[in-house]
C-alpha atoms as a PDB file:
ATOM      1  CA  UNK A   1     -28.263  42.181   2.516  1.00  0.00           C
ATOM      2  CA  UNK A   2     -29.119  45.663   3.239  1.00  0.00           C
ATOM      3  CA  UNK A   3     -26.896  46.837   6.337  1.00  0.00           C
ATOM      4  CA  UNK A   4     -28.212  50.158   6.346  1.00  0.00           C
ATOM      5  CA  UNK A   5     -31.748  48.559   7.703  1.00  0.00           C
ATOM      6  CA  UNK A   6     -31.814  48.748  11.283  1.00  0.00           C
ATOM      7  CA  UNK A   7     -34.542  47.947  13.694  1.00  0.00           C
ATOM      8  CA  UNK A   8     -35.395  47.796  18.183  1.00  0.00           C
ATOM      9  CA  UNK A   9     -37.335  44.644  17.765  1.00  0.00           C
ATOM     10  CA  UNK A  10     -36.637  41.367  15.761  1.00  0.00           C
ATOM     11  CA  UNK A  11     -38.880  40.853  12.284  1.00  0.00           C
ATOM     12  CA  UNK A  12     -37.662  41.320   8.583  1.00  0.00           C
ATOM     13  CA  UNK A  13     -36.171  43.786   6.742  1.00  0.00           C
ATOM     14  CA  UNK A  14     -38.917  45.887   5.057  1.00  0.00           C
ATOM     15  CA  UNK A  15     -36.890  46.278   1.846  1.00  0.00           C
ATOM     16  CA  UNK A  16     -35.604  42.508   0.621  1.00  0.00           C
ATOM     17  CA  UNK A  17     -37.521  40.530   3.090  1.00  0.00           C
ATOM     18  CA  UNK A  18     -34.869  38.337   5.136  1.00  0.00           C
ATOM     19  CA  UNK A  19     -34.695  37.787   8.786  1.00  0.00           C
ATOM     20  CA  UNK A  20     -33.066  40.659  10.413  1.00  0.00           C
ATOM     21  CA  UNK A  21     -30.167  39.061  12.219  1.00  0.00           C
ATOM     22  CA  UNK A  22     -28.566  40.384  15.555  1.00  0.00           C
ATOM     23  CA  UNK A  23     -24.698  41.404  16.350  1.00  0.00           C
ATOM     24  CA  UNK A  24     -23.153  41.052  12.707  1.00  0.00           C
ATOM     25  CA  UNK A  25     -20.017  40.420  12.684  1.00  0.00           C
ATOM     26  CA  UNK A  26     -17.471  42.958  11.244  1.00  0.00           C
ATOM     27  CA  UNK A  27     -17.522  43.258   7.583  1.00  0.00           C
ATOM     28  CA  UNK A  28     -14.487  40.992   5.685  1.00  0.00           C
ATOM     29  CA  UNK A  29     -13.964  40.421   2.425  1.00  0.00           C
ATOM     30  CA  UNK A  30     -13.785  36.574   1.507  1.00  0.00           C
ATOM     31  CA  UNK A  31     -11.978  35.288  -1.212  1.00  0.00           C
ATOM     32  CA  UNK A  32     -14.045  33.911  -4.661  1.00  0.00           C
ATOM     33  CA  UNK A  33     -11.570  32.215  -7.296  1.00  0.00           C
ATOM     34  CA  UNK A  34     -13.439  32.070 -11.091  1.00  0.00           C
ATOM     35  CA  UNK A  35     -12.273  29.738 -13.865  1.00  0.00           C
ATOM     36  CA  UNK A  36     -13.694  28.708 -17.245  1.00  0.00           C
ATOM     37  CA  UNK A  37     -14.256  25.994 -19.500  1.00  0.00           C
ATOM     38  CA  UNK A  38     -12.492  25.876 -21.720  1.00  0.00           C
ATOM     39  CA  UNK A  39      -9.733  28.204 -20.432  1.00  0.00           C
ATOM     40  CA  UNK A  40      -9.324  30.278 -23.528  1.00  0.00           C
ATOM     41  CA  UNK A  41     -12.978  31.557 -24.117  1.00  0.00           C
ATOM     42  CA  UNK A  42     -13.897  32.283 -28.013  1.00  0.00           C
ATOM     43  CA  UNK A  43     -16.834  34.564 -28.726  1.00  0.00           C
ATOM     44  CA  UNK A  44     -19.895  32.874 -29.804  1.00  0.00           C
ATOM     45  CA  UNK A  45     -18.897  29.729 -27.752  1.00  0.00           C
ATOM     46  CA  UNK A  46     -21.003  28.301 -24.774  1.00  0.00           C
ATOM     47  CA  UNK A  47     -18.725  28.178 -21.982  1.00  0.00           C
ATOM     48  CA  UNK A  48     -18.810  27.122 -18.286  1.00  0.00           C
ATOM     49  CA  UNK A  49     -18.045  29.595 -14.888  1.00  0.00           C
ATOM     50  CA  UNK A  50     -16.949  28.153 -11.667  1.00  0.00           C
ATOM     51  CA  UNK A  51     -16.845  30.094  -8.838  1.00  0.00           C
ATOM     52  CA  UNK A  52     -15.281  28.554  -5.517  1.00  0.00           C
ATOM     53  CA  UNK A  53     -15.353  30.687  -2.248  1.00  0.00           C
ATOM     54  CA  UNK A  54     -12.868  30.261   0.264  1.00  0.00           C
ATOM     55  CA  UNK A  55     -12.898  32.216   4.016  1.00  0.00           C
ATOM     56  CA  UNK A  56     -10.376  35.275   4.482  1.00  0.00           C
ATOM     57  CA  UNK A  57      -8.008  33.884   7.202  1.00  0.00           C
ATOM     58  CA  UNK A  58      -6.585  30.418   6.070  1.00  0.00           C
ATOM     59  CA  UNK A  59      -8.139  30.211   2.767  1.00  0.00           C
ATOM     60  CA  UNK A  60     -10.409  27.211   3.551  1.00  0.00           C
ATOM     61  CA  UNK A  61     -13.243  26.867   0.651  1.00  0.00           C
ATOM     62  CA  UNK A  62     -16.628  27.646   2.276  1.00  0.00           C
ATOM     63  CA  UNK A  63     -19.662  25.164   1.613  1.00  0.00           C
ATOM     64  CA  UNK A  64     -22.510  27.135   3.876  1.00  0.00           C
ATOM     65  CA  UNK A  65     -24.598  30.172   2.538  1.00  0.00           C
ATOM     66  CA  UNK A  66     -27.393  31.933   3.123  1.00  0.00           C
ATOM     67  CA  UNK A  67     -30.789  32.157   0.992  1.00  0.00           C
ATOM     68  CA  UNK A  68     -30.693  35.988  -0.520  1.00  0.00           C
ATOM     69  CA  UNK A  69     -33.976  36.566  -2.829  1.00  0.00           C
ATOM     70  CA  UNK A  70     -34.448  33.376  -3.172  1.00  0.00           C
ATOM     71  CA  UNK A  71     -30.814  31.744  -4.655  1.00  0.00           C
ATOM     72  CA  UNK A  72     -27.699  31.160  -3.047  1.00  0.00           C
ATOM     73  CA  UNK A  73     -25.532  33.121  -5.713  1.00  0.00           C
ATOM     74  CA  UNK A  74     -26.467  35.694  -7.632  1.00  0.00           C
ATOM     75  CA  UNK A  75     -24.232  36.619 -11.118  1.00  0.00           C
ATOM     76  CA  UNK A  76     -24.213  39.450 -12.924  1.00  0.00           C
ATOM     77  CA  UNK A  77     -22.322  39.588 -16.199  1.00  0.00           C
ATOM     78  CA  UNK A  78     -21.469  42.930 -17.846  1.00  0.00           C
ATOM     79  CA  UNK A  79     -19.314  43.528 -21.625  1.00  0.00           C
ATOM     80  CA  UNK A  80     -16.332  46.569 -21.577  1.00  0.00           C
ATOM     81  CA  UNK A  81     -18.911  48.366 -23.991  1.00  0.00           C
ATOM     82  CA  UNK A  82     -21.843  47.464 -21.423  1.00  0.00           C
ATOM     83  CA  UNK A  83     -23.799  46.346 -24.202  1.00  0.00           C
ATOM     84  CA  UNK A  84     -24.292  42.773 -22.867  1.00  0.00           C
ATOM     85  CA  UNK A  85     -26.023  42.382 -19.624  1.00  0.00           C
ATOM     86  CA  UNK A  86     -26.871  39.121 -17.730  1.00  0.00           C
ATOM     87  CA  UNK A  87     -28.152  38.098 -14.369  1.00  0.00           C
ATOM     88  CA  UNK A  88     -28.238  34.685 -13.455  1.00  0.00           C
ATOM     89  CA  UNK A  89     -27.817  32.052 -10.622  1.00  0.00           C
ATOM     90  CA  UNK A  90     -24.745  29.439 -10.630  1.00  0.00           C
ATOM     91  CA  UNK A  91     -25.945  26.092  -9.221  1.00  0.00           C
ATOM     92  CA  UNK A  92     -24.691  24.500  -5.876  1.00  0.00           C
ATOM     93  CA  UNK A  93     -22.617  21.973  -6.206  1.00  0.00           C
ATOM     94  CA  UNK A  94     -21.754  19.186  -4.191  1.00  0.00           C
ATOM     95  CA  UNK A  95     -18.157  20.526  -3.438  1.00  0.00           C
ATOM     96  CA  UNK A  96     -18.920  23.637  -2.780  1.00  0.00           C
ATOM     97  CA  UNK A  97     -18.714  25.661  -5.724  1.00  0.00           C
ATOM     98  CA  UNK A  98     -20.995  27.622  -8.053  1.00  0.00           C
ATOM     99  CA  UNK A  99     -21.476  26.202 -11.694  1.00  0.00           C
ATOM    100  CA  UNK A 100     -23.160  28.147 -14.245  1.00  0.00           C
ATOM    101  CA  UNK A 101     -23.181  26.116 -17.748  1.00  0.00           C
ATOM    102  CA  UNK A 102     -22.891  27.581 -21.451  1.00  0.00           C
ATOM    103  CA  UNK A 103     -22.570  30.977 -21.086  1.00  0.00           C
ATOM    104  CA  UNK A 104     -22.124  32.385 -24.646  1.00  0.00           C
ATOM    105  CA  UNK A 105     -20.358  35.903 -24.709  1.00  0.00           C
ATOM    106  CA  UNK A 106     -21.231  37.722 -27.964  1.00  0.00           C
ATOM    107  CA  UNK A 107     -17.985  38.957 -28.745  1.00  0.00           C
ATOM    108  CA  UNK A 108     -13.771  40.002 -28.253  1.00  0.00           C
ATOM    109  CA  UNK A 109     -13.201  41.854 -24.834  1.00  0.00           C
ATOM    110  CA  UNK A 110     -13.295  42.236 -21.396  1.00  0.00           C
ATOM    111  CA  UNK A 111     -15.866  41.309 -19.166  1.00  0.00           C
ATOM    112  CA  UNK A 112     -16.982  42.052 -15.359  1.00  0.00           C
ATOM    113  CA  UNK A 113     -18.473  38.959 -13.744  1.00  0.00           C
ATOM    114  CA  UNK A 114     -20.018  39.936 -10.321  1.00  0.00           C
ATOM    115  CA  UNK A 115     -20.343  37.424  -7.435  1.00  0.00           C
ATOM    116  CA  UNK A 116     -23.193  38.562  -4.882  1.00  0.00           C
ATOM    117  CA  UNK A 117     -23.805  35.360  -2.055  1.00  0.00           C
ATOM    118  CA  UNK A 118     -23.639  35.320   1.609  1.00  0.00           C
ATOM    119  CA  UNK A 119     -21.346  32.844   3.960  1.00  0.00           C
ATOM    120  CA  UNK A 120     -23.407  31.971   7.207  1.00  0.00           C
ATOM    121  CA  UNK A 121     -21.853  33.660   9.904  1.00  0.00           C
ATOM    122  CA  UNK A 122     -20.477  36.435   7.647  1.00  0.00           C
ATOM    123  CA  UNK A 123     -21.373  39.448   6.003  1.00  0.00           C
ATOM    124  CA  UNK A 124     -23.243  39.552   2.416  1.00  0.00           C
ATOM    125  CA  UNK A 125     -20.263  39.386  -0.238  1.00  0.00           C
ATOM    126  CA  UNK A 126     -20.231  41.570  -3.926  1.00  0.00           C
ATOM    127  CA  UNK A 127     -16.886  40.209  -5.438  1.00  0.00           C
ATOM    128  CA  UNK A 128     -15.961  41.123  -8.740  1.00  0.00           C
ATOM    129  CA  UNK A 129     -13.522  39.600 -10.971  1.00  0.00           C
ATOM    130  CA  UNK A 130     -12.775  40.045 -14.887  1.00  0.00           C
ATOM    131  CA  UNK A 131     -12.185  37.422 -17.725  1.00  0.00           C
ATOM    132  CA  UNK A 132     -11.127  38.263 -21.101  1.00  0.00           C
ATOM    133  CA  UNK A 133     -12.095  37.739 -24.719  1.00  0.00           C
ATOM    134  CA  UNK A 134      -9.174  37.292 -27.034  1.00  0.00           C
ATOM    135  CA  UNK A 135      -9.421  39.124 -30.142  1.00  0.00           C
ATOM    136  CA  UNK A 136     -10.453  42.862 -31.275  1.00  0.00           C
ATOM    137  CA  UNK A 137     -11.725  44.563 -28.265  1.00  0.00           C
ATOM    138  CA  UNK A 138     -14.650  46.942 -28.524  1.00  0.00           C
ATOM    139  CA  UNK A 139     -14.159  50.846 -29.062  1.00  0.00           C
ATOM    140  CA  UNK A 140     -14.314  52.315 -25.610  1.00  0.00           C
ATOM    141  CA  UNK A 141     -17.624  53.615 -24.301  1.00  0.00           C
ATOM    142  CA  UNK A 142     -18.826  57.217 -23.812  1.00  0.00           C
ATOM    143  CA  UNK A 143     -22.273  57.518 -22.068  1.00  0.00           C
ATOM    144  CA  UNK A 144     -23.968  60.501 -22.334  1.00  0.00           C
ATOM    145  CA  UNK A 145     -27.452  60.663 -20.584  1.00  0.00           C
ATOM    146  CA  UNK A 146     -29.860  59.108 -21.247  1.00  0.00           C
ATOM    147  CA  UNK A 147     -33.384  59.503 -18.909  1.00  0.00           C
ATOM    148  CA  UNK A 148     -35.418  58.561 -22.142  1.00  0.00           C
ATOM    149  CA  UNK A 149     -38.289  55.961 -21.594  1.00  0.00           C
ATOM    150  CA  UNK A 150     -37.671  52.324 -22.229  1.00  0.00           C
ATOM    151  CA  UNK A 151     -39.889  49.554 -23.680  1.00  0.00           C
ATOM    152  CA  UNK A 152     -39.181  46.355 -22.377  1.00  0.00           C
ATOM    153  CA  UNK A 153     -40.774  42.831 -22.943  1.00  0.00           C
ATOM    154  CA  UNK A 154     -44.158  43.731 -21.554  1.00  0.00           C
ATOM    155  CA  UNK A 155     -43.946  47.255 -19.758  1.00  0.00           C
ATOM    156  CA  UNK A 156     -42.435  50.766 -20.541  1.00  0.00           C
ATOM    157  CA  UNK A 157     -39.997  52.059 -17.750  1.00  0.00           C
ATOM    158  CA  UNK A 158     -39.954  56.094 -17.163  1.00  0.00           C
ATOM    159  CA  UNK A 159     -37.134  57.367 -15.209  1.00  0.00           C
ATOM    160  CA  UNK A 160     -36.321  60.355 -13.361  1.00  0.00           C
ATOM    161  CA  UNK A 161     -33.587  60.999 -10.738  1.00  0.00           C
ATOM    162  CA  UNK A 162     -34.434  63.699  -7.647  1.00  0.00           C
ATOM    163  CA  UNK A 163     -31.916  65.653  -7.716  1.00  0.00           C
ATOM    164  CA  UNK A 164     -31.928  66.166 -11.566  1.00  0.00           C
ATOM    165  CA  UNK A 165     -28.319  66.626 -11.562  1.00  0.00           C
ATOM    166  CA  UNK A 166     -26.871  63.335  -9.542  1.00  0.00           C
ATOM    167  CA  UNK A 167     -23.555  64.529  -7.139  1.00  0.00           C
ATOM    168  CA  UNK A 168     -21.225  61.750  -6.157  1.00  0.00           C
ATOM    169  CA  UNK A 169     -21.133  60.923  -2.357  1.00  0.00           C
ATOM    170  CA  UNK A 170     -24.681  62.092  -1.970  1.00  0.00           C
ATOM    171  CA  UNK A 171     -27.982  60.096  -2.178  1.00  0.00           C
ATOM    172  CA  UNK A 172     -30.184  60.263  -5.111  1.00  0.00           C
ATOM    173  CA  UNK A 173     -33.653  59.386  -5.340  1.00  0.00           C
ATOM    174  CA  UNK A 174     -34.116  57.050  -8.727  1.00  0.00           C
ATOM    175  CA  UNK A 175     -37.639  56.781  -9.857  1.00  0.00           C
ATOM    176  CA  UNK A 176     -38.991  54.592 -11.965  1.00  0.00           C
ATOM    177  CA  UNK A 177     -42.858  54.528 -13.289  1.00  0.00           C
ATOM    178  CA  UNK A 178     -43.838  51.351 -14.934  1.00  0.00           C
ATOM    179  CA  UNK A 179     -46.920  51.838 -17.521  1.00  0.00           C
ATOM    180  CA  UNK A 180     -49.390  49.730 -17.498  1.00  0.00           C
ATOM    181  CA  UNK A 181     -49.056  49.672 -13.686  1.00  0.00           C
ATOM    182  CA  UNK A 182     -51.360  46.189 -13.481  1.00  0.00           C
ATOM    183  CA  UNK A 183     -49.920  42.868 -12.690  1.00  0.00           C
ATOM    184  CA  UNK A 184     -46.868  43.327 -11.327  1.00  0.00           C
ATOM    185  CA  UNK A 185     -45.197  40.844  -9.478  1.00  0.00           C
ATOM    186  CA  UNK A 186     -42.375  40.349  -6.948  1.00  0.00           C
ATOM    187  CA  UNK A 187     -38.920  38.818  -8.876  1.00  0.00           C
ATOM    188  CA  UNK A 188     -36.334  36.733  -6.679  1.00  0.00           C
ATOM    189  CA  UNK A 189     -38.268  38.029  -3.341  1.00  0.00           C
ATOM    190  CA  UNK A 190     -38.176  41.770  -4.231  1.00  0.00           C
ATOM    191  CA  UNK A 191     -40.063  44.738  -6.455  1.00  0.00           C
ATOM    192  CA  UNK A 192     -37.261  45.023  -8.236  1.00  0.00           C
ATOM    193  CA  UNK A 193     -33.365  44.498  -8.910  1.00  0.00           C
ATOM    194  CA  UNK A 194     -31.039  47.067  -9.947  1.00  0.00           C
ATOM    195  CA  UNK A 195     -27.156  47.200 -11.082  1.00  0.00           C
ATOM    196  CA  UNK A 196     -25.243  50.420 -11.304  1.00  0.00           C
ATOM    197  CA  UNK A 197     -21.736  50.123 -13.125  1.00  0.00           C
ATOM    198  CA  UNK A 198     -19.564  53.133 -13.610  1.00  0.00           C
ATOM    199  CA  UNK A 199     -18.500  53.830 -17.221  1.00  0.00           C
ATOM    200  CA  UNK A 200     -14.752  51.928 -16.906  1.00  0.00           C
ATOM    201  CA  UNK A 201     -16.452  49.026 -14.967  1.00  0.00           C
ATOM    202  CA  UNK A 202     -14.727  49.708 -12.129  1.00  0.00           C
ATOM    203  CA  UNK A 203     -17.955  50.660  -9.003  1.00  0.00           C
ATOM    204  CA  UNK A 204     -20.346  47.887  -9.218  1.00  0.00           C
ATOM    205  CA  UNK A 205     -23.671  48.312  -7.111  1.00  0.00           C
ATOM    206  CA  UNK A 206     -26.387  45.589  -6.505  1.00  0.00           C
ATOM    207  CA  UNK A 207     -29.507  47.091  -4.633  1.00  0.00           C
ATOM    208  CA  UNK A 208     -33.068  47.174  -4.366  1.00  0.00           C
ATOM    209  CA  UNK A 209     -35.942  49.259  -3.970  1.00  0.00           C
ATOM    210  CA  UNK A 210     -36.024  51.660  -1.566  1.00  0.00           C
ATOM    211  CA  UNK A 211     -39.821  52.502  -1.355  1.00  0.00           C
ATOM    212  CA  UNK A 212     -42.290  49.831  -3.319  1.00  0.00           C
ATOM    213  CA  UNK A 213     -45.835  48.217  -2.580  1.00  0.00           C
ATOM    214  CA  UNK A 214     -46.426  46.982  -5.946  1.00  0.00           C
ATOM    215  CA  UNK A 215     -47.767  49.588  -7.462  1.00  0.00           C
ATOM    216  CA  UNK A 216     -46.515  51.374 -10.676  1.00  0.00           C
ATOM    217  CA  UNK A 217     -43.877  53.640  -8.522  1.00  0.00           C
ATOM    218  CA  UNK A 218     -40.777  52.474  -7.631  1.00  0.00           C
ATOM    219  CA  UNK A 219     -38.055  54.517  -5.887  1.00  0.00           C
ATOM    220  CA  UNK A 220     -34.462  53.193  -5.031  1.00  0.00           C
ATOM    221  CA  UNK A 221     -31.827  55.536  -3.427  1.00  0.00           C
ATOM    222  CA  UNK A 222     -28.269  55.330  -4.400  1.00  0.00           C
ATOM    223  CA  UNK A 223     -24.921  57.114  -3.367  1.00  0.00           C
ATOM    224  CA  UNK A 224     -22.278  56.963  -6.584  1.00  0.00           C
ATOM    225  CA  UNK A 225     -18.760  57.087  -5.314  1.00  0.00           C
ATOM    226  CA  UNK A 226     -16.850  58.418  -7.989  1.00  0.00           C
ATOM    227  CA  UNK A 227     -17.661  61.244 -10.966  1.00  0.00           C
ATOM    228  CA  UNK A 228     -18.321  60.163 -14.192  1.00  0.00           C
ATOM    229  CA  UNK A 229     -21.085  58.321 -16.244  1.00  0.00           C
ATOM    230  CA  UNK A 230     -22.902  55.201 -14.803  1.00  0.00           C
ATOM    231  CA  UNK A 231     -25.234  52.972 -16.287  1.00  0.00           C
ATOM    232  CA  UNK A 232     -28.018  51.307 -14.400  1.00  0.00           C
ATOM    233  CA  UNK A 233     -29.785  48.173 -15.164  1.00  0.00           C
ATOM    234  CA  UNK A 234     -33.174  47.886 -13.166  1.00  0.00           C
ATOM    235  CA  UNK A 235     -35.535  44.402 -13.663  1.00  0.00           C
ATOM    236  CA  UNK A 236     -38.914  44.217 -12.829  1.00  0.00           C
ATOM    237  CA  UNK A 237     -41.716  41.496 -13.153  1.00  0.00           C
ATOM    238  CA  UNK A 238     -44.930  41.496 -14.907  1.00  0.00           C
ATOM    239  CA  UNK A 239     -47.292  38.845 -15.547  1.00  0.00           C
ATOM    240  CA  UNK A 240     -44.764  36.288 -15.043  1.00  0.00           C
ATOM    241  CA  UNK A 241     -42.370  37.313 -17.258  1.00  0.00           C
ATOM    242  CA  UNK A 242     -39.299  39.713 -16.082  1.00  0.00           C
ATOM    243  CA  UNK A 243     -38.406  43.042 -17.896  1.00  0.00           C
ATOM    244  CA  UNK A 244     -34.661  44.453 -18.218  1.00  0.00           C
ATOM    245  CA  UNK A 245     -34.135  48.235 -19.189  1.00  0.00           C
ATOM    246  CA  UNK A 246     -30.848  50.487 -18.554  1.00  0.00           C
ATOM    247  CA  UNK A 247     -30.550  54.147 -18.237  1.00  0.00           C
ATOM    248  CA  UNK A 248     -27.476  55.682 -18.241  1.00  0.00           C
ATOM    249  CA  UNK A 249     -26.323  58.836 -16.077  1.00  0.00           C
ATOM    250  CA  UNK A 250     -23.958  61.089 -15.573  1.00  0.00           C
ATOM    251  CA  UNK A 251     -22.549  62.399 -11.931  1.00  0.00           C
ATOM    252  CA  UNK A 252     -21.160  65.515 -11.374  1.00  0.00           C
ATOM    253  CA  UNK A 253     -18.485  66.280  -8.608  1.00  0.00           C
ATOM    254  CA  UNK A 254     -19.513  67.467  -5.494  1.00  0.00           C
ATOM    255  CA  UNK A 255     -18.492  71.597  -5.872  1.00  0.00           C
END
């Protein structure tokens, strides 16, 4: 889940918690195929996501993942004006594919879905795909940045970035500060989840803390490939119940 953990002795990675595993094999892409019920979506209308995984090399459908935080798929839904944000966990079914029932998308557009699961004897997976809203699409977005603090369902979220001015291809240190720092809680087997999407929806980035011990500060370190504006979405858990707050940030070009 997080190949950039390495270790001389077996255990668990420190950061998401699973079972360090030994010789990998090389990283390949597999193949994840997405329809909907009904085929032509309409906003404002439950519909249902299918999502059938099938191995690179002869395109058979794969029926064998691996646990990550706790669910065998993660999905992360995003709108073109990255006003709606969703993630949620398709259930196994007995074919093989990932069902997710009445998803409702608020309105005309396009949206990215995100597939993150893990084949056994593979490499963890982040497949994107898009599906489209007939009807008026959305003006297009413009972020502009915004490090403000955020009240969520039971928590305000400060941010900060080190550096202050974010450079594409090199790490930043994000920093969050969760007030009151009491009662937090691990969610899906981790201090926290975060997804970074680029402005035109086209880098996608699922990751986890870098440095947390359930206390109030929580750092995550991220490299954003491209220039441009990016907004995050980080969840965190307190008292049971799971808080959602996005930031938005722009990156500069390395000079």
């Amino acid at each position: 889940m997080d190949p950039d953990v390495r270790s001389s002795v077996a255990g668990v990675c420190p950061r998401c918690g699973m079972k360090l595993a030994a010789n990998l094999p090389e990283a390949t892409e597999y193949h994840m195929d997405l329809s909907t019920s009904p085929r032509t979506l309409q906003p404002g209308q439950p519909a249902q996501l299918t999502f059938a995984i099938h191995d690179p090399w002869k395109g058979r459908p794969v029926t064998n993942f691996q646990v990550v935080h706790e669910k065998l798929f993660h999905m992360f839904v995003i709108s073109q004006d990255l006003e709606f944000f969703i993630h949620n966990h398709p259930v196994f079914q007995p074919d093989g594919s990932f069902r997710y029932d009445d998803l409702t998308l608020p309105k005309a557009g396009m949206y990215r879905v995100l597939g993150d699961f893990y084949p056994d004897g593979a490499t963890p997976q982040l497949i994107a795909k898009t599906i489209i809203v007939p009807g008026t699409p959305p003006a297009a977005v413009h972020l502009s940045r915004d490090y403000s603090a955020k009240d969520a369902s039971n928590m305000q979220v400060d941010f900060r970035t080190d550096p202050p001015q974010v450079i594409a291809g090199l790490k930043t240190q994000l920093h969050f500060t969760i007030k009151p720092g009491d009662g937090l809680e691990k969610y899906l087997g981790a201090w926290g989840h975060m997804l970074a999407a680029s402005e035109d929806l086209i880098d996608l980035i699922h990751t986890h803390p870098f440095i947390a011990d359930g206390g109030p500060n929580i750092q995550f370190n991220l490299t954003f490939p491209r220039p441009g504006n990016y907004r995050v979405w980080v969840q965190f858990q307190r008292s049971g119940v799971v808080n959602t707050a996005h930031f938005d940030i722009p990156v500069q070009e390395l000079q």
